[in-house]
C-alpha atoms as a PDB file:
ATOM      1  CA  UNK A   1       3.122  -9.715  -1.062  1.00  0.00           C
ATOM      2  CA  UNK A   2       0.598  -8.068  -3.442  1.00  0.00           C
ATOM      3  CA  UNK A   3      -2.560  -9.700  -1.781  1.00  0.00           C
ATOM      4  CA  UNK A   4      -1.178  -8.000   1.678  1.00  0.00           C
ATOM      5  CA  UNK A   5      -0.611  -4.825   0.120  1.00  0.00           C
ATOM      6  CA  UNK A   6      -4.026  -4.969  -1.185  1.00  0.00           C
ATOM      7  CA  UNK A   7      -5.696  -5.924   1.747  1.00  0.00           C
ATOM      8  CA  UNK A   8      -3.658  -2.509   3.770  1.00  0.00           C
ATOM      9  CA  UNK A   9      -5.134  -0.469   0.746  1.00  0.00           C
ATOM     10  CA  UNK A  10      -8.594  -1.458   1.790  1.00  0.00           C
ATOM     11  CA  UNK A  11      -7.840  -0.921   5.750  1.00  0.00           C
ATOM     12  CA  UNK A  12      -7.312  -4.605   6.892  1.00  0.00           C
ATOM     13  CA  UNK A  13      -5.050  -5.125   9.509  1.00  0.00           C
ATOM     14  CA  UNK A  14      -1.683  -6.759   9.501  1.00  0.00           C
ATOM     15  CA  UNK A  15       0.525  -7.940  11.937  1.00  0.00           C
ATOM     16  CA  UNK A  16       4.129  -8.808  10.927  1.00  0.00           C
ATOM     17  CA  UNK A  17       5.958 -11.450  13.524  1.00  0.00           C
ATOM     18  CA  UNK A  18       9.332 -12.580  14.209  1.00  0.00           C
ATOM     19  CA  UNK A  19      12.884 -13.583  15.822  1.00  0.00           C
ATOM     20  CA  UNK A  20      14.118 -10.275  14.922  1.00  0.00           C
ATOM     21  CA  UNK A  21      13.791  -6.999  15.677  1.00  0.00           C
ATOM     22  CA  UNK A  22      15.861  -5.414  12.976  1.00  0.00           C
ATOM     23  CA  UNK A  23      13.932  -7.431  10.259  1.00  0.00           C
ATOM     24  CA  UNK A  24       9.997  -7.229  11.802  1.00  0.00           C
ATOM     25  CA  UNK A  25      10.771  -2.903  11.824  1.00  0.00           C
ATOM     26  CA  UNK A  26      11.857  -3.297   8.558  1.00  0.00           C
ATOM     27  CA  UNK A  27       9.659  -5.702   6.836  1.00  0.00           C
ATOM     28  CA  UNK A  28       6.924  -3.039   8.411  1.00  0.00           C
ATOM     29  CA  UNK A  29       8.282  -0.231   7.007  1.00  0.00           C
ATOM     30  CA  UNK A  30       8.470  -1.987   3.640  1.00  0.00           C
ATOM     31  CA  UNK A  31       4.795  -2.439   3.780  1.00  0.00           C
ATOM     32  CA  UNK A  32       4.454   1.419   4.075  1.00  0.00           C
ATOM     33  CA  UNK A  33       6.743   2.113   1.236  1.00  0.00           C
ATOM     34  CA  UNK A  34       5.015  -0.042  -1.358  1.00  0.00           C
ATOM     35  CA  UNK A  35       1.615   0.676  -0.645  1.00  0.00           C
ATOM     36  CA  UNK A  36       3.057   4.355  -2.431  1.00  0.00           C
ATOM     37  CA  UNK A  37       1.649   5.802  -3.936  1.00  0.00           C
ATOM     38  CA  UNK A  38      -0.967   6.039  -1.270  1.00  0.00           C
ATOM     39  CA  UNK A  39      -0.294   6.610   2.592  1.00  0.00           C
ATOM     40  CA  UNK A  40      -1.289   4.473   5.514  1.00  0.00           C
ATOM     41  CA  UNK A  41      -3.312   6.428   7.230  1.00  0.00           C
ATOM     42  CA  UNK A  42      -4.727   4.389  10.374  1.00  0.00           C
ATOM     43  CA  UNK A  43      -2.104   2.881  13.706  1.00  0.00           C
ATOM     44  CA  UNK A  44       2.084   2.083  12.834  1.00  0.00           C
ATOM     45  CA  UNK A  45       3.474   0.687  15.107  1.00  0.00           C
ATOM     46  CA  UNK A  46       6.543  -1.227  13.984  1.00  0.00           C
ATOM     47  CA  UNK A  47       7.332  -2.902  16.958  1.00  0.00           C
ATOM     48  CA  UNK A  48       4.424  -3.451  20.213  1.00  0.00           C
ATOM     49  CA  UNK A  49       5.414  -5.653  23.233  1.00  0.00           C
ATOM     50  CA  UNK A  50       4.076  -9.405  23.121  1.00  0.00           C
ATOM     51  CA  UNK A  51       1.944  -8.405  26.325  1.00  0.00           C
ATOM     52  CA  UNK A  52       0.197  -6.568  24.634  1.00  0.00           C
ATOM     53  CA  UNK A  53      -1.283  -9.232  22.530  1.00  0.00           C
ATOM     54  CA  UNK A  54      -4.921  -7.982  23.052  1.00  0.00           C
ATOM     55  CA  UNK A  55      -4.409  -4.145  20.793  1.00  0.00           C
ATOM     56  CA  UNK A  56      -4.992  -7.135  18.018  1.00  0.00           C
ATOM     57  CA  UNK A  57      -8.891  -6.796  18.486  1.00  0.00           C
ATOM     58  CA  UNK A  58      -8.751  -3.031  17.750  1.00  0.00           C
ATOM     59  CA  UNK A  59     -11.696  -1.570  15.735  1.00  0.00           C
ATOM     60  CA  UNK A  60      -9.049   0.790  14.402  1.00  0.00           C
ATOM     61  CA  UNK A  61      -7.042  -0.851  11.314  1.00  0.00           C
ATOM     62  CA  UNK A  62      -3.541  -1.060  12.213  1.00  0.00           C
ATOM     63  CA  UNK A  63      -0.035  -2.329  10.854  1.00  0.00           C
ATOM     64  CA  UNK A  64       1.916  -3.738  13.773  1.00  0.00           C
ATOM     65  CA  UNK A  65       5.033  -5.659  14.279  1.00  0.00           C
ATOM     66  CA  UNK A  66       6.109  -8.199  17.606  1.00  0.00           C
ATOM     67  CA  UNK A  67       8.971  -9.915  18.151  1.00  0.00           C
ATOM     68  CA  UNK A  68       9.187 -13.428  20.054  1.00  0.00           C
ATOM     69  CA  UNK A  69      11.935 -15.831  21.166  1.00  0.00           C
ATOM     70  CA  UNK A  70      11.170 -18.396  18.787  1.00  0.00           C
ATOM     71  CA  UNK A  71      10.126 -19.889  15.777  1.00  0.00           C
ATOM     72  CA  UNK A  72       7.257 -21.535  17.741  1.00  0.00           C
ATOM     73  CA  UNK A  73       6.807 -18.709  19.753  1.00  0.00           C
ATOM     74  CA  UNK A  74       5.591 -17.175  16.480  1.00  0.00           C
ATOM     75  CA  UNK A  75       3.061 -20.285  15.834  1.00  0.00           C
ATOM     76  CA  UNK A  76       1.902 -19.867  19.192  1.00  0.00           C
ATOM     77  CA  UNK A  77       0.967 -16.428  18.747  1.00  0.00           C
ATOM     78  CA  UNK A  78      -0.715 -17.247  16.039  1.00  0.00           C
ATOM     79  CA  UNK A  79      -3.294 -19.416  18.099  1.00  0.00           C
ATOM     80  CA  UNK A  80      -3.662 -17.053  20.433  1.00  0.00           C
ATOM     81  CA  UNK A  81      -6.826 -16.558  21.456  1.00  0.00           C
ATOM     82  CA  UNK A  82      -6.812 -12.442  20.609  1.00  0.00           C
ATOM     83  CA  UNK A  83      -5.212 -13.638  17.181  1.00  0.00           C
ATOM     84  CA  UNK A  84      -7.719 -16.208  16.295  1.00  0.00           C
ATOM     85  CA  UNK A  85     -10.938 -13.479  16.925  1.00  0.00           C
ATOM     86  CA  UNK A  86      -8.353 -11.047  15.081  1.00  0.00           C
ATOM     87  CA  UNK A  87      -8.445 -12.795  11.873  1.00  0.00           C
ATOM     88  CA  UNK A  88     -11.799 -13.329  11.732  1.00  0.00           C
ATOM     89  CA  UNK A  89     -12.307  -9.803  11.208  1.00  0.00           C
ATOM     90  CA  UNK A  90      -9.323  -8.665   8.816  1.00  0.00           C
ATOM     91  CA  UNK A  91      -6.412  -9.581  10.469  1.00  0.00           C
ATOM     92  CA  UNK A  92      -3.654 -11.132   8.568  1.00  0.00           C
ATOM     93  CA  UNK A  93       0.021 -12.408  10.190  1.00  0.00           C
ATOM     94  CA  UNK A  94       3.117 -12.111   8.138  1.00  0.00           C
ATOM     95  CA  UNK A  95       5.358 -14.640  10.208  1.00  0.00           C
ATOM     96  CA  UNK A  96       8.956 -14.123   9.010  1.00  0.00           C
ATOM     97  CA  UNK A  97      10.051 -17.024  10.905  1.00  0.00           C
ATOM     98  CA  UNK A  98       7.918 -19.187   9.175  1.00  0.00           C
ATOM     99  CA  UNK A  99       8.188 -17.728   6.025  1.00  0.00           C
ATOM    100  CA  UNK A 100       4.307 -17.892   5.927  1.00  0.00           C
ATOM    101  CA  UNK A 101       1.309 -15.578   5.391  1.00  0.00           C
ATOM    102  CA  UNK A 102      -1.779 -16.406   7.218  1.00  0.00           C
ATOM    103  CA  UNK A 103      -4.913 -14.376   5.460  1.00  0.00           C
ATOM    104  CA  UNK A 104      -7.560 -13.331   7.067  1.00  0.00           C
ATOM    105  CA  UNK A 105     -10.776 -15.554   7.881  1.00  0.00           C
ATOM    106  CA  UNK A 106     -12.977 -12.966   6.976  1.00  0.00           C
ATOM    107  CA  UNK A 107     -15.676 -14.016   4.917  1.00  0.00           C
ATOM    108  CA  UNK A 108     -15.258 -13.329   0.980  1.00  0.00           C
ATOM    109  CA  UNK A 109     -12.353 -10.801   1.759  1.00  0.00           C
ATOM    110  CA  UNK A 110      -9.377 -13.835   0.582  1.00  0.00           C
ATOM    111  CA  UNK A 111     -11.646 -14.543  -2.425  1.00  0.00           C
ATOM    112  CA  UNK A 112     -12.314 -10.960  -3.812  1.00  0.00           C
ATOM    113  CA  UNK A 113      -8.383 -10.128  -3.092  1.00  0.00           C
ATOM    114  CA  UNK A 114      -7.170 -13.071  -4.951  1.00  0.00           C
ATOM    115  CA  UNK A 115     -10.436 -12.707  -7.301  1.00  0.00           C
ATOM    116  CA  UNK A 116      -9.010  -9.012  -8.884  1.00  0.00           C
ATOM    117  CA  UNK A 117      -6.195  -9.366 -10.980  1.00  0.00           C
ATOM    118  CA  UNK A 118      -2.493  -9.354 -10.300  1.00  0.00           C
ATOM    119  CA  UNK A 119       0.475  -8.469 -12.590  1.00  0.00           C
ATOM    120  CA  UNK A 120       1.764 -12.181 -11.887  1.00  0.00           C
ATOM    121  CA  UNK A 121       3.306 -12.309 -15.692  1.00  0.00           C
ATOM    122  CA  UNK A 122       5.826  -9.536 -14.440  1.00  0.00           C
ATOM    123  CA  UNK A 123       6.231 -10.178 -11.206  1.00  0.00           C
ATOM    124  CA  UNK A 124       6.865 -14.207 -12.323  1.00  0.00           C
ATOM    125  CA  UNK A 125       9.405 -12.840 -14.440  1.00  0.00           C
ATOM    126  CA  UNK A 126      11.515 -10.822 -12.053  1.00  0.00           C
ATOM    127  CA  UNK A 127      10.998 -13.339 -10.011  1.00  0.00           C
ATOM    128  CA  UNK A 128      13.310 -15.462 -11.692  1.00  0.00           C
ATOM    129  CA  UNK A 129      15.527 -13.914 -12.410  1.00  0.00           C
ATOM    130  CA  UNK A 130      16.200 -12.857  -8.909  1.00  0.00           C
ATOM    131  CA  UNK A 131      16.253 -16.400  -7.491  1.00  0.00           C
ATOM    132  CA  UNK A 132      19.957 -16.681  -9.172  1.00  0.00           C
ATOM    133  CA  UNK A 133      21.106 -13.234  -7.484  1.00  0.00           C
ATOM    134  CA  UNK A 134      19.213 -14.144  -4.015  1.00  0.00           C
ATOM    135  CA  UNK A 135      21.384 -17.819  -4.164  1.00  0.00           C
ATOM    136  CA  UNK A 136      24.769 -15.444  -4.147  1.00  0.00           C
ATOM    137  CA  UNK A 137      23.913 -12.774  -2.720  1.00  0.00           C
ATOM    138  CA  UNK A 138      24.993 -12.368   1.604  1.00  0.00           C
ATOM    139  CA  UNK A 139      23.562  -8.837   1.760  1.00  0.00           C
ATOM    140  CA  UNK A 140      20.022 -10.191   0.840  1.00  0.00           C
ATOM    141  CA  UNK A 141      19.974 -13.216   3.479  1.00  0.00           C
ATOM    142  CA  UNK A 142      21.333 -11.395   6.431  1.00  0.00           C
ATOM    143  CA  UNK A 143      20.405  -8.119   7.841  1.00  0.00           C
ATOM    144  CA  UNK A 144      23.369  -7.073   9.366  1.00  0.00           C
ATOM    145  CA  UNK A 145      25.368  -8.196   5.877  1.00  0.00           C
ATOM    146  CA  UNK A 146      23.000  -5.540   4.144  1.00  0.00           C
ATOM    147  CA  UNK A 147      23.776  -3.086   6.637  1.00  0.00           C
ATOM    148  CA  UNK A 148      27.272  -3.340   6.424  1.00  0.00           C
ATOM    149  CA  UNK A 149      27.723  -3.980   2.518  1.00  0.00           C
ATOM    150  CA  UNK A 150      24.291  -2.699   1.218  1.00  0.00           C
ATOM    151  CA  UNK A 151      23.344  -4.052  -2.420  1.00  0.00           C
ATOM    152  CA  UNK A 152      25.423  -4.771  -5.688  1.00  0.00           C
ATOM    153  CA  UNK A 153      24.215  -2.802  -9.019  1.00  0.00           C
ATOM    154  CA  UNK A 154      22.097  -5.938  -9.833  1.00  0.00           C
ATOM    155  CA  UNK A 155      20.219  -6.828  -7.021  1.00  0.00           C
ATOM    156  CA  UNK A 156      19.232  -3.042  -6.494  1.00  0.00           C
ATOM    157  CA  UNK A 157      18.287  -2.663 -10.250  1.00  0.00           C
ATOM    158  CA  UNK A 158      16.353  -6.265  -9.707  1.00  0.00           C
ATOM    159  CA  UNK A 159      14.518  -5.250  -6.344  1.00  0.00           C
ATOM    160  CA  UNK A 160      13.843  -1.710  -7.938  1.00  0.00           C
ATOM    161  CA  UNK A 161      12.195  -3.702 -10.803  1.00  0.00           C
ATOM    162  CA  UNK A 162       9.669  -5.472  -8.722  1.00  0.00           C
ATOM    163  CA  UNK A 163       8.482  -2.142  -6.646  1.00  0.00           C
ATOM    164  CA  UNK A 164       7.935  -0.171  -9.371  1.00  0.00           C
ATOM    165  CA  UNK A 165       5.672  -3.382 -10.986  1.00  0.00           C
ATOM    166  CA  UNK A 166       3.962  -3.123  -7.911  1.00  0.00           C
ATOM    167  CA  UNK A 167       3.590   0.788  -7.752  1.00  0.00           C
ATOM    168  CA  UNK A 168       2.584   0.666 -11.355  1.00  0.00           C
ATOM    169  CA  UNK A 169      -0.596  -1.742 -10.518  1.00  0.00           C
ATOM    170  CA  UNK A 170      -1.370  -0.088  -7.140  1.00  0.00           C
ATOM    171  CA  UNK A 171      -1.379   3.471  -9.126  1.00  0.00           C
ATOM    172  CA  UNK A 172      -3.441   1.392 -11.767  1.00  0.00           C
ATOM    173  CA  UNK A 173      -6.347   0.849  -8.646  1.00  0.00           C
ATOM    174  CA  UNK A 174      -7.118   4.678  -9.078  1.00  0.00           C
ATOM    175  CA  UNK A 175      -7.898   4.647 -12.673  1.00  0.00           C
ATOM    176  CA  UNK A 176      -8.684   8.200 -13.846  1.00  0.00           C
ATOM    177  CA  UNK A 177      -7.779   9.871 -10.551  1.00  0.00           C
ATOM    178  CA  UNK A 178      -4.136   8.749 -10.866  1.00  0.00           C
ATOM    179  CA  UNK A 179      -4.119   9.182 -14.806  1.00  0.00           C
ATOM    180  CA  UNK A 180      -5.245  13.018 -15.107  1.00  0.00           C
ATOM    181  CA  UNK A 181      -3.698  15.549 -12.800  1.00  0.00           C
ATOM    182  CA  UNK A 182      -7.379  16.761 -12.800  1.00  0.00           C
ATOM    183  CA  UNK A 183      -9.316  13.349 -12.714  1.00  0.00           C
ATOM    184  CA  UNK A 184     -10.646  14.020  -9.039  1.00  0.00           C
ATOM    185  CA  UNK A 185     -12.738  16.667 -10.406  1.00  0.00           C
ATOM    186  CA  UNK A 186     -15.103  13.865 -11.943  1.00  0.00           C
ATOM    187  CA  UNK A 187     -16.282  11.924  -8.614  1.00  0.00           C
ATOM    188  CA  UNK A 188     -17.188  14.542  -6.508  1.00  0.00           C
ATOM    189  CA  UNK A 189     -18.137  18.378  -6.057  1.00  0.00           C
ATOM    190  CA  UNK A 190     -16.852  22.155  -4.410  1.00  0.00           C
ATOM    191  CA  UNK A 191     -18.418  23.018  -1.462  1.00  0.00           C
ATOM    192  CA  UNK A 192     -18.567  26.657  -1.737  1.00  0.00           C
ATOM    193  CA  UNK A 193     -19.220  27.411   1.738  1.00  0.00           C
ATOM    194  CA  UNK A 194     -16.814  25.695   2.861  1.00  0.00           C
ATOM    195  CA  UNK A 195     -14.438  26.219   0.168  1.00  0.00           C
ATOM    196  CA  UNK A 196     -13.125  22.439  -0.511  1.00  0.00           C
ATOM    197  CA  UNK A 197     -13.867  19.658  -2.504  1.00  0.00           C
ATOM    198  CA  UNK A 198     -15.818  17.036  -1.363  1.00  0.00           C
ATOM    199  CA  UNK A 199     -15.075  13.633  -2.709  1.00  0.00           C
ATOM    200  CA  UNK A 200     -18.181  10.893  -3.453  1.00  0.00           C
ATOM    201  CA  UNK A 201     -16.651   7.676  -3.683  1.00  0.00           C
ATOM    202  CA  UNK A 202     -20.343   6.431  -5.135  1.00  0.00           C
ATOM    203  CA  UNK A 203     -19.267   8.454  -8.125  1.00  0.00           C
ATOM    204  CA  UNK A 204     -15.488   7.097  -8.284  1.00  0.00           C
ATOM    205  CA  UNK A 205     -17.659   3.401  -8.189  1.00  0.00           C
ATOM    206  CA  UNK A 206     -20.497   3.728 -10.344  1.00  0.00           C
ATOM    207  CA  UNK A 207     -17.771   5.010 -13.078  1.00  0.00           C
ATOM    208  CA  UNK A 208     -16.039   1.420 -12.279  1.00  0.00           C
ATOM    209  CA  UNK A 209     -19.781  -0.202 -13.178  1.00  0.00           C
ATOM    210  CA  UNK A 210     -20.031   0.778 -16.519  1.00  0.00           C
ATOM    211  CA  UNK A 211     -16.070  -0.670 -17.012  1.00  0.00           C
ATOM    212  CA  UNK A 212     -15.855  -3.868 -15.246  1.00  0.00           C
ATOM    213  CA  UNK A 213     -19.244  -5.388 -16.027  1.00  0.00           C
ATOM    214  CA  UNK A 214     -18.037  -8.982 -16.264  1.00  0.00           C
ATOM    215  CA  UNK A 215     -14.547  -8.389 -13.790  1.00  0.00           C
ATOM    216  CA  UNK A 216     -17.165  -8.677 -10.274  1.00  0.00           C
ATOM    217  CA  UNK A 217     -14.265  -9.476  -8.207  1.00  0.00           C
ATOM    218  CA  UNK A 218     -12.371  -6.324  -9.292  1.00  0.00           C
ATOM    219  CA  UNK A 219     -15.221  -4.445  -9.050  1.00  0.00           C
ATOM    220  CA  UNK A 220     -16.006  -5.863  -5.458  1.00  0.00           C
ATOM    221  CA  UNK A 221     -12.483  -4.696  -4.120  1.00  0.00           C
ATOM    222  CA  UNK A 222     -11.657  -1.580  -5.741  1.00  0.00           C
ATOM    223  CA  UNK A 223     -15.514  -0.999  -4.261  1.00  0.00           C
ATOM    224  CA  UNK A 224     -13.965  -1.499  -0.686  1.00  0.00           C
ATOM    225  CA  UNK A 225     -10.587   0.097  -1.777  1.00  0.00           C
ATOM    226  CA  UNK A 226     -13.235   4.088  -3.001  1.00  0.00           C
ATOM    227  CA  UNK A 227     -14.911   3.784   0.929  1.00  0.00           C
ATOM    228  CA  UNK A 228     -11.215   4.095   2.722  1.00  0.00           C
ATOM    229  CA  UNK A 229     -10.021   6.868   4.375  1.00  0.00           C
ATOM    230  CA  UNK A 230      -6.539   6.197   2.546  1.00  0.00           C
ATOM    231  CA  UNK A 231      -8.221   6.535  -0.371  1.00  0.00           C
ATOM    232  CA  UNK A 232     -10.218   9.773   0.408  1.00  0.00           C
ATOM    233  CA  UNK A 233      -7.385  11.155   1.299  1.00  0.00           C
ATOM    234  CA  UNK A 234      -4.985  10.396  -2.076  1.00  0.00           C
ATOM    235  CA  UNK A 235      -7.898  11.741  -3.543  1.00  0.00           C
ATOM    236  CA  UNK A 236      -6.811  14.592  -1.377  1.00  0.00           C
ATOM    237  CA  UNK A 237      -3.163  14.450  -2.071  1.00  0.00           C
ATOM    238  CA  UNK A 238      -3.750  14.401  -6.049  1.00  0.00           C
ATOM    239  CA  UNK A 239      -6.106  17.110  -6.007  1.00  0.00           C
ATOM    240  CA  UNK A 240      -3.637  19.796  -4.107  1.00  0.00           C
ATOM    241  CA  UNK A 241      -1.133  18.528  -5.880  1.00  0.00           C
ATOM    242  CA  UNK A 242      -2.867  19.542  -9.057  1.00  0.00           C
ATOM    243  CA  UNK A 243      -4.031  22.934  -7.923  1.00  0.00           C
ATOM    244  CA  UNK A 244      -0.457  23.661  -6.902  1.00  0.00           C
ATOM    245  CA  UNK A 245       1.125  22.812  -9.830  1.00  0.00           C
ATOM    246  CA  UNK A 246      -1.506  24.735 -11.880  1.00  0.00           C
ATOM    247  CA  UNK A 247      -1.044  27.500  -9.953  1.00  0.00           C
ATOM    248  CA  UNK A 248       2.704  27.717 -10.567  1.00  0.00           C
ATOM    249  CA  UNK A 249       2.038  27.657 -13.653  1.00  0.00           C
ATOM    250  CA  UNK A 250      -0.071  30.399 -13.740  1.00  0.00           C
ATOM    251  CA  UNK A 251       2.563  32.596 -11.676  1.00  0.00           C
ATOM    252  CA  UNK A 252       5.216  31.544 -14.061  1.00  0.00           C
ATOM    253  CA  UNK A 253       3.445  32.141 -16.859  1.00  0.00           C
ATOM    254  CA  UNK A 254       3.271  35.899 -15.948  1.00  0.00           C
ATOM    255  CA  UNK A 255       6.385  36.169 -14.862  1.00  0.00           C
ATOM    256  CA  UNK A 256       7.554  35.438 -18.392  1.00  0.00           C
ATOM    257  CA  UNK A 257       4.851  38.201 -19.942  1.00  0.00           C
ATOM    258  CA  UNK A 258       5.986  40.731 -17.602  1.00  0.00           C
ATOM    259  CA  UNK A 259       9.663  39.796 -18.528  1.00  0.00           C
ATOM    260  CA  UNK A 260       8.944  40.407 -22.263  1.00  0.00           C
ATOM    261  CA  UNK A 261       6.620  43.220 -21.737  1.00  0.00           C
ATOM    262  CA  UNK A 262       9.767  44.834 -20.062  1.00  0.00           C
ATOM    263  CA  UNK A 263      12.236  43.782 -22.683  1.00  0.00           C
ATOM    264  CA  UNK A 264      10.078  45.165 -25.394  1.00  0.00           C
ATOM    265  CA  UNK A 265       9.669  48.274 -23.887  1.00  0.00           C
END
């Protein structure tokens, strides 16, 4: 799950297959919502039509879902033709039916993902001790159960667990930028023309250099993750963010003078 997450955060394209439409939407949408705190920002589509097999070969990075008749209908797809050419250049294929993740044929891309480090300790942990809730639980094995019933205490306090593990280490990718409020400020410079920041990502990565001197696979992907437009545009996100907040600050801040000013006078 993490290596796919990582993969969307550096604008490689997924496709998520399946039986079901209820569960290929919603495994899609689950991608979205873990990859927070950062925001897709290329094609969603949770659900394209099987004849359309050919959008696969897209320049454009994309997160996609199909559904098919049938479990082999899913391995089919997968040598398909489109699919095959697909991978080679950054596609990966969630198969729910399967149960299976097929990575990418890129070159080096599998190695440098699995290469840069993982919060597997954690996730191992949480891991087991869901296994025991997933054997009992109905709501977690059938869509329609979890519609109907939703979750117990435990296995939302268990699932909630895991996604803030994983939006914990994603955050973690930003370093200093996700840290300070004001970290942007470092990798980059105002335009004063133009009024706006403009962010370097050669700044953000020559900052990694000096820090991960012996981690090269690390350095390698979080390389690929600075060059994204996702990325450029969290950088975005965190630095209005900041300005707002410091500017309510500011206008709070003399609202309280101006109340004691009055009250003293």
């Amino acid at each position: 799950l993490i290596h796919v997450l990582k993969l969307l955060l550096i604008e490689r394209s997924v496709l998520v297959v399946g039986q079901s439409s209820d569960l290929v939407t919603a495994c899609a949408c689950a991608f979205l919502e873990l990859l927070k705190p950062y925001e897709w920002a290329s094609n969603f589509m949770p659900l394209l039509p099987t004849n359309m097999i050919g959008f696969v070969n897209s320049p454009v990075p994309f997160l996609i879902g199909m559904v098919v008749d049938s479990k082999q209908d899913t391995i089919d797809l997968e040598n398909d033709g489109h699919v095959i050419q697909a991978r080679a250049e950054g596609l990966t294929i969630v198969n729910l039916s399967t149960r299976t993740v097929r990575f990418t044929t890129e070159p080096e891309i599998v190695e440098t993902i699995e290469g840069c480090p993982t919060p597997i300790t954690q996730v191992t942990s949480i891991q087991k001790k869901f296994k025991p809730i997933f054997k009992k639980s109905t709501s977690l094995k059938s869509f329609p159960s979890f519609i109907a019933g939703g979750l117990s205490r435990t296995e939302l306090s268990t699932i909630d667990a895991i996604r803030r593990v994983i939006f914990e280490y994603l955050k973690g990718l930003a370093g200093n930028i996700a840290k300070n409020p004001f970290g942007w400020k470092s990798y980059g410079k105002y335009n004063d023309a133009m009024d706006t920041f403009d962010f370097y990502p050669s700044l953000f990565v020559d900052s990694l250099k000096k820090q991960l001197q012996l981690l090269t696979f690390r350095l390698q992907y979080l390389e690929m993750m600075a060059y994204s437009q996702l990325f450029v545009e969290f950088v975005d996100v965190q630095r209005r963010t900041s300005l707002a907040q410091s500017a309510a600050k500011k206008t709070i801040g003399k609202i309280v003078m101006e109340w004691k000013r009055r009250r003293s006078s």
